[in-house]
N, C-alpha and C. Protein backbone atom coordinates (compact mmCIF):
# COMPACT_ATOMS: atom_id res chain seq x y z
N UNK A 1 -9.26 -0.01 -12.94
CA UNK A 1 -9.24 -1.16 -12.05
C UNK A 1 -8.32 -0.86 -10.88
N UNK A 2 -8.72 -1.09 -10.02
CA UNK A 2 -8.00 -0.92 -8.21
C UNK A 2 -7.68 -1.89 -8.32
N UNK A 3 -6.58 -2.10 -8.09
CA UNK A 3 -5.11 -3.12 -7.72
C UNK A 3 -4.60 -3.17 -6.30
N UNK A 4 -4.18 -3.91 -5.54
CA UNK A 4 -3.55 -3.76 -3.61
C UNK A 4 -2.14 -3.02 -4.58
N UNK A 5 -1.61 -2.51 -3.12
CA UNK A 5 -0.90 -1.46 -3.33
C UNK A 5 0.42 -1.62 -4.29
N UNK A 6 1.22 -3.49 -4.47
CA UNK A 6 2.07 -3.69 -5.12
C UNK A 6 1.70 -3.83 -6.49
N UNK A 7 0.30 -3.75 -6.36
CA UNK A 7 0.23 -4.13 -8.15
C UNK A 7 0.28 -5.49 -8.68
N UNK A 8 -0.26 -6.25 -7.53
CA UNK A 8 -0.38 -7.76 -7.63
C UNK A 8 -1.68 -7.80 -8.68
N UNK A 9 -2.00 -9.03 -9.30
CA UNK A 9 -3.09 -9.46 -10.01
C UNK A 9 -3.67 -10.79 -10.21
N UNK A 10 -3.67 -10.99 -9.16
CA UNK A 10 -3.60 -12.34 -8.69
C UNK A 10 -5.49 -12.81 -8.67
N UNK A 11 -5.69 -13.62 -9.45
CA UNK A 11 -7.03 -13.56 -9.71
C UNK A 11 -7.36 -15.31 -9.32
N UNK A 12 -8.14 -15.55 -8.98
CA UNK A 12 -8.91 -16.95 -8.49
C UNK A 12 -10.15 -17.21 -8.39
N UNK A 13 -10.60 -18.67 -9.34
CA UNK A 13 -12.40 -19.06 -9.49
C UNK A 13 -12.70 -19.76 -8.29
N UNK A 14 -13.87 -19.29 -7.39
CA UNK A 14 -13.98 -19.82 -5.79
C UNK A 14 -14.14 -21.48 -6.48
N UNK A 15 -13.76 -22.25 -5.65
CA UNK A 15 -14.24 -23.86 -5.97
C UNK A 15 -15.26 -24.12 -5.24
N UNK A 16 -16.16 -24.94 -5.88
CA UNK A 16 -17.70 -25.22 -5.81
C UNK A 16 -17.72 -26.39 -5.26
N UNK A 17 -18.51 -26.62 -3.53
CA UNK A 17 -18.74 -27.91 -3.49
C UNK A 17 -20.16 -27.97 -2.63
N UNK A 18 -20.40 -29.31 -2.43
CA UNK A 18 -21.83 -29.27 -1.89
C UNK A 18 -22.35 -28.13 -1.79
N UNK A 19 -23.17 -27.49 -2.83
CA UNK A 19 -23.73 -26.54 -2.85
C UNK A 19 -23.42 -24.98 -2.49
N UNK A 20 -22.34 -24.79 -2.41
CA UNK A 20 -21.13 -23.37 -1.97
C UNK A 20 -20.47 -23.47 -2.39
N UNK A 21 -19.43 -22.21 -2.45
CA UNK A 21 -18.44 -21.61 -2.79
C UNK A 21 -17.68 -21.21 -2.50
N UNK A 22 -16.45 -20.94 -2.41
CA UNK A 22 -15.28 -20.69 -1.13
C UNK A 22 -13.47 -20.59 -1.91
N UNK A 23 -13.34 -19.71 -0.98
CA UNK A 23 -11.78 -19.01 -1.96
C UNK A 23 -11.11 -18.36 -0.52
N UNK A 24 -10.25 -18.81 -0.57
CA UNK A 24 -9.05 -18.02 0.17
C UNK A 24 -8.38 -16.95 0.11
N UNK A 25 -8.14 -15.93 1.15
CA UNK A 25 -6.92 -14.62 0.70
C UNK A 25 -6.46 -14.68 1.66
N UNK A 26 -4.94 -14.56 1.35
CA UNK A 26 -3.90 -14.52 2.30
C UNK A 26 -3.68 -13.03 2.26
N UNK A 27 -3.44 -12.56 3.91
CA UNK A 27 -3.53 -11.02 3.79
C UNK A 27 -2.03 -10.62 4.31
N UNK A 28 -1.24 -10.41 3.27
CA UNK A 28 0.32 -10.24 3.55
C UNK A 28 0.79 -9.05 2.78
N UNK A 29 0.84 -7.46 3.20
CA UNK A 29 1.55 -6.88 2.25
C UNK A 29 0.37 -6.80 1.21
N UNK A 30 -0.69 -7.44 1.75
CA UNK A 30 -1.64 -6.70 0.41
C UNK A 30 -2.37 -7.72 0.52
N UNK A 31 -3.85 -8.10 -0.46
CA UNK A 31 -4.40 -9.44 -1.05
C UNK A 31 -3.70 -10.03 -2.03
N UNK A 32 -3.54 -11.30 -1.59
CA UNK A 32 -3.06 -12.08 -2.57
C UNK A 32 -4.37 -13.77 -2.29
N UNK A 33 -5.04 -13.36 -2.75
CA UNK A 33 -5.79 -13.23 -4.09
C UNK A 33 -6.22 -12.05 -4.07
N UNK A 34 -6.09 -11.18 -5.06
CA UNK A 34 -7.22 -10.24 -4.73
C UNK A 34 -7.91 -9.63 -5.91
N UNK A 35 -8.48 -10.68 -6.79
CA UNK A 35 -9.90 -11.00 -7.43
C UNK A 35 -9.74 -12.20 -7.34
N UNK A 36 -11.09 -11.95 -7.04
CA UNK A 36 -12.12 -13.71 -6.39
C UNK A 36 -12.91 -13.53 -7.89
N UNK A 37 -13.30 -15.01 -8.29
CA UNK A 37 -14.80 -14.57 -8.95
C UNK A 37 -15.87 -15.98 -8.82
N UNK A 38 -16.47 -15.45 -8.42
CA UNK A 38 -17.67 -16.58 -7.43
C UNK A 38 -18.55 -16.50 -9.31
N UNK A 39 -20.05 -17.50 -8.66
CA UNK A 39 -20.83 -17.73 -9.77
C UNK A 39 -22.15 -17.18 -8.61
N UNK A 40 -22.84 -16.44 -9.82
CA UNK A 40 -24.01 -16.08 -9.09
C UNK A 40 -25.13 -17.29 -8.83
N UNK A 41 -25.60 -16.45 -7.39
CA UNK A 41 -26.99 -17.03 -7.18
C UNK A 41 -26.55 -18.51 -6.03
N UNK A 42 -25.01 -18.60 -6.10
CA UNK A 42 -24.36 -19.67 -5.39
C UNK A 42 -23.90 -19.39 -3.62
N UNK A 43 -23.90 -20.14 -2.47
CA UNK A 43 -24.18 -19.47 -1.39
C UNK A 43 -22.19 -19.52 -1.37
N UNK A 44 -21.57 -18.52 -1.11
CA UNK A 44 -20.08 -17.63 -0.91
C UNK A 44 -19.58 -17.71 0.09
N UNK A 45 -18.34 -18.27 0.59
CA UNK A 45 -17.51 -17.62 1.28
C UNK A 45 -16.52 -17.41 1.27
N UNK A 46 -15.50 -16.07 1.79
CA UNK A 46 -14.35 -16.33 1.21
C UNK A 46 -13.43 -15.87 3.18
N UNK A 47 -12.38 -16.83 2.97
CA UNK A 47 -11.60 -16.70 4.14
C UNK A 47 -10.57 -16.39 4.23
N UNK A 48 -10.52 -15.28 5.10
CA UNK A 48 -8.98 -14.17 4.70
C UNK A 48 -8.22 -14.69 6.02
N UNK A 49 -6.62 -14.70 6.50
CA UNK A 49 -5.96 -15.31 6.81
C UNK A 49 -4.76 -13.90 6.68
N UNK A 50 -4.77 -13.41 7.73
CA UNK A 50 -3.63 -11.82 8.08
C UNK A 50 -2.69 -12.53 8.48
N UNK A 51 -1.41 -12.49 7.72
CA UNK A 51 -0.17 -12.52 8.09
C UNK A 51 0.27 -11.53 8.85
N UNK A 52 0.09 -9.98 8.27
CA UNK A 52 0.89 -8.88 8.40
C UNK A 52 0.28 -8.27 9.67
N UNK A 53 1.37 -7.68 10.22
CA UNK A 53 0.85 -7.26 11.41
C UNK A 53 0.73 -5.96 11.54
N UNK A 54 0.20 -4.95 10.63
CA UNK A 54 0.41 -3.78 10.02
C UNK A 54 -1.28 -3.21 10.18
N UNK A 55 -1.45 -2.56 11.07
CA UNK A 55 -2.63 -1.88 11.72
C UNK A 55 -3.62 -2.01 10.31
N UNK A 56 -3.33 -1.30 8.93
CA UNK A 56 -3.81 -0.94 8.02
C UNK A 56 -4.57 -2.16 7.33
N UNK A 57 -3.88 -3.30 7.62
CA UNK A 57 -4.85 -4.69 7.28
C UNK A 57 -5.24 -5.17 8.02
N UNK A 58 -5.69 -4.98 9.35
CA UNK A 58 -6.34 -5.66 10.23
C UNK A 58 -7.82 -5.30 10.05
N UNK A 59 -8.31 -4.27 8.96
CA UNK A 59 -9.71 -4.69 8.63
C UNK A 59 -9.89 -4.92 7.10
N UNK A 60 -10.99 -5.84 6.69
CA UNK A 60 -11.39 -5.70 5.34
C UNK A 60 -12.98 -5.36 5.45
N UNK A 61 -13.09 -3.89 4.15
CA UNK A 61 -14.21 -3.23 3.96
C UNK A 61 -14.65 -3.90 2.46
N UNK A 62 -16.50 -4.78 2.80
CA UNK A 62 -16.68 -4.31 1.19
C UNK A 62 -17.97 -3.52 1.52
N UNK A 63 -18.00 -2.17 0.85
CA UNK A 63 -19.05 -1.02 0.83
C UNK A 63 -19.84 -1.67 0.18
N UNK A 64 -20.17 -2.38 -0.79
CA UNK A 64 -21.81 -2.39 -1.39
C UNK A 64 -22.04 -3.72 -0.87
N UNK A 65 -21.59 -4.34 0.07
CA UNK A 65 -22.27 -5.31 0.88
C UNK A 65 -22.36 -4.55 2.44
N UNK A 66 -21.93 -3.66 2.91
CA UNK A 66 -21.49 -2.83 4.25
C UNK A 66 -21.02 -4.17 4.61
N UNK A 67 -19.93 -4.62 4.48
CA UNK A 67 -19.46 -5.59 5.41
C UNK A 67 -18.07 -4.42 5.76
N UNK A 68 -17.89 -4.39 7.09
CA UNK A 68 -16.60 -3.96 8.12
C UNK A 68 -16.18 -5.07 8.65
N UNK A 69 -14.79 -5.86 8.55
CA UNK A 69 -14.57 -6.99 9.39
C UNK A 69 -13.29 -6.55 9.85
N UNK A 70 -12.84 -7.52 11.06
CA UNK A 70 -11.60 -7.37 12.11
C UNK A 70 -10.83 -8.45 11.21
N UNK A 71 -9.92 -8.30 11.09
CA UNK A 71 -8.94 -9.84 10.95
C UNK A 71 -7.92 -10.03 11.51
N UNK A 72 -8.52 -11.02 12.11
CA UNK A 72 -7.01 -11.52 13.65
C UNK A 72 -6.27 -11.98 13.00
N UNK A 73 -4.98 -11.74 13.62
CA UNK A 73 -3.36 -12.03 12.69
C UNK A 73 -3.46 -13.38 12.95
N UNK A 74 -2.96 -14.17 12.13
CA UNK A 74 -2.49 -15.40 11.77
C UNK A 74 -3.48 -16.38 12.63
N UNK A 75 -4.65 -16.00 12.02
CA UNK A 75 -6.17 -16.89 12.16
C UNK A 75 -6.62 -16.61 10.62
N UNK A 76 -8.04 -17.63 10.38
CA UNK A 76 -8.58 -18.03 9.56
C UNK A 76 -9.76 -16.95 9.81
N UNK A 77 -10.60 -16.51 8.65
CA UNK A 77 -11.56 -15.16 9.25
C UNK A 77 -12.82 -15.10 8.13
N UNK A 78 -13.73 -16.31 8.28
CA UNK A 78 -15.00 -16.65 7.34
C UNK A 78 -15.88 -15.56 7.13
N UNK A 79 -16.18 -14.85 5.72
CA UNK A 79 -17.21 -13.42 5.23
C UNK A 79 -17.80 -14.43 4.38
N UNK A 80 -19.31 -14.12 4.52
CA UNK A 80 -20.07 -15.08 3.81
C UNK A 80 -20.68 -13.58 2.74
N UNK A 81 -20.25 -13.70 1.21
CA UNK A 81 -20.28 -12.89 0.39
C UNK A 81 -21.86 -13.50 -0.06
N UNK A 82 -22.79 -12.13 -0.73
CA UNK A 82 -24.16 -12.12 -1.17
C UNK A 82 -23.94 -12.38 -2.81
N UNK A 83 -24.10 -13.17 -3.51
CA UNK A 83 -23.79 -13.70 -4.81
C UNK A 83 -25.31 -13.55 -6.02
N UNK A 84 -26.24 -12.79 -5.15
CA UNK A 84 -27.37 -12.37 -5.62
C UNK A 84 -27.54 -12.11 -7.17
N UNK A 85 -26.31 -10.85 -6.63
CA UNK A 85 -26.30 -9.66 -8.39
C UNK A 85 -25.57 -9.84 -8.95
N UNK A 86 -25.09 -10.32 -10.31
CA UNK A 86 -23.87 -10.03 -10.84
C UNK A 86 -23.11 -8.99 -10.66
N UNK A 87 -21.71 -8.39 -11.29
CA UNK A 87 -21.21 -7.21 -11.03
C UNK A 87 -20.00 -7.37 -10.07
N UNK A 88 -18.96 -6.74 -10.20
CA UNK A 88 -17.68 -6.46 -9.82
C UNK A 88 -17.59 -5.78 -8.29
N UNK A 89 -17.77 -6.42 -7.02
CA UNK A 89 -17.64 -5.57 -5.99
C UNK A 89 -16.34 -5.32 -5.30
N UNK A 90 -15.95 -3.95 -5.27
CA UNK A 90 -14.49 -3.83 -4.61
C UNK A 90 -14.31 -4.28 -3.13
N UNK A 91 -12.99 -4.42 -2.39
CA UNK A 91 -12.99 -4.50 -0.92
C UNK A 91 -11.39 -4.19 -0.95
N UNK A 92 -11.58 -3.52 0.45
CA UNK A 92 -10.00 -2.84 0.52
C UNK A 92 -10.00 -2.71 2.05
N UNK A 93 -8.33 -2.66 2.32
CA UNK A 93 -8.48 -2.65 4.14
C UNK A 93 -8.91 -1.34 4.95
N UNK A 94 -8.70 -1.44 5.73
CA UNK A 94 -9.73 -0.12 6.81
C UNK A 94 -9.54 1.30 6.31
N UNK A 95 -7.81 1.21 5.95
CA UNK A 95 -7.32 2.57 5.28
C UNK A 95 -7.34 2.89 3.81
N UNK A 96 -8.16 2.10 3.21
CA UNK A 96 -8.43 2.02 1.78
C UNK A 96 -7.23 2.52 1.09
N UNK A 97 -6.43 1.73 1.39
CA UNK A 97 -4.99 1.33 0.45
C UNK A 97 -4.50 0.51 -0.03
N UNK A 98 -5.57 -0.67 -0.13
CA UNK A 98 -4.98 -1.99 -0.16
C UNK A 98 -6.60 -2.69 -0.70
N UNK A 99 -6.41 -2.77 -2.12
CA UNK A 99 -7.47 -3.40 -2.91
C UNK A 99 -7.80 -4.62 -3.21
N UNK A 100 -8.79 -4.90 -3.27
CA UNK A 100 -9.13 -6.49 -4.38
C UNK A 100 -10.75 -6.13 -4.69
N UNK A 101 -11.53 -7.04 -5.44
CA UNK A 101 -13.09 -7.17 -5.79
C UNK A 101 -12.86 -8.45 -5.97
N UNK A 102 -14.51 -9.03 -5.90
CA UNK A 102 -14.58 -9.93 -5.92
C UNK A 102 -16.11 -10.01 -7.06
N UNK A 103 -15.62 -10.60 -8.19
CA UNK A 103 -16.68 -10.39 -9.70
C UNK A 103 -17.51 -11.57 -9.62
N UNK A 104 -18.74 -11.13 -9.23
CA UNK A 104 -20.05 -12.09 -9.59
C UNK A 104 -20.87 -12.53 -10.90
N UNK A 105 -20.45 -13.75 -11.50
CA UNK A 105 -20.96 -13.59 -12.99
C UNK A 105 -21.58 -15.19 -12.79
């Protein structure tokens, strides 16, 4: 299991309303949340929020969705996640040093 770089484990169930799903990460020094776990087949989003002003988190990558995103410092930054497949997808910042997934069940 890939952990952000302190070894946080900070895990959170997205809350469900009118028909979506939605979870927050605060991007400080790492994800904190960084496992999400959504419910499949449910429409996702999760909104990351960069504190740090540290080149290395100003993007979040998830590879088996190809999502590449920018995240403006100390703004709100909506990724509408595909909740299709079940399964554990990782995401980490631009310099892939800094982990979380987000588990579809």
């Amino acid at each position: 299991m890939k952990m952000n770089f302190f070894g946080s484990k900070d895990k959170v169930e997205a809350k469900v309303a009118n028909g979506s799903q939605q979870a927050n990460v605060s991007v400080d020094g790492g994800y904190k949340t960084n496992t999400i776990v959504l419910k499949q087949g449910v429409p996702a989003k999760l909104t990351f929020n960069r504190k740090d002003p540290s080149s290395c988190l100003e993007q979040v990558v998830f590879p088996e969705f190809q999502i590449k995103e920018f995240l403006p410092q100390n703004e709100d930054h909506t990724i509408d996640i595909d909740t299709s497949k079940a399964g554990e997808y990782q995401f980490a910042c631009g310099m892939d040093m800094f982990h979380g997934k987000v588990v579809v069940k």
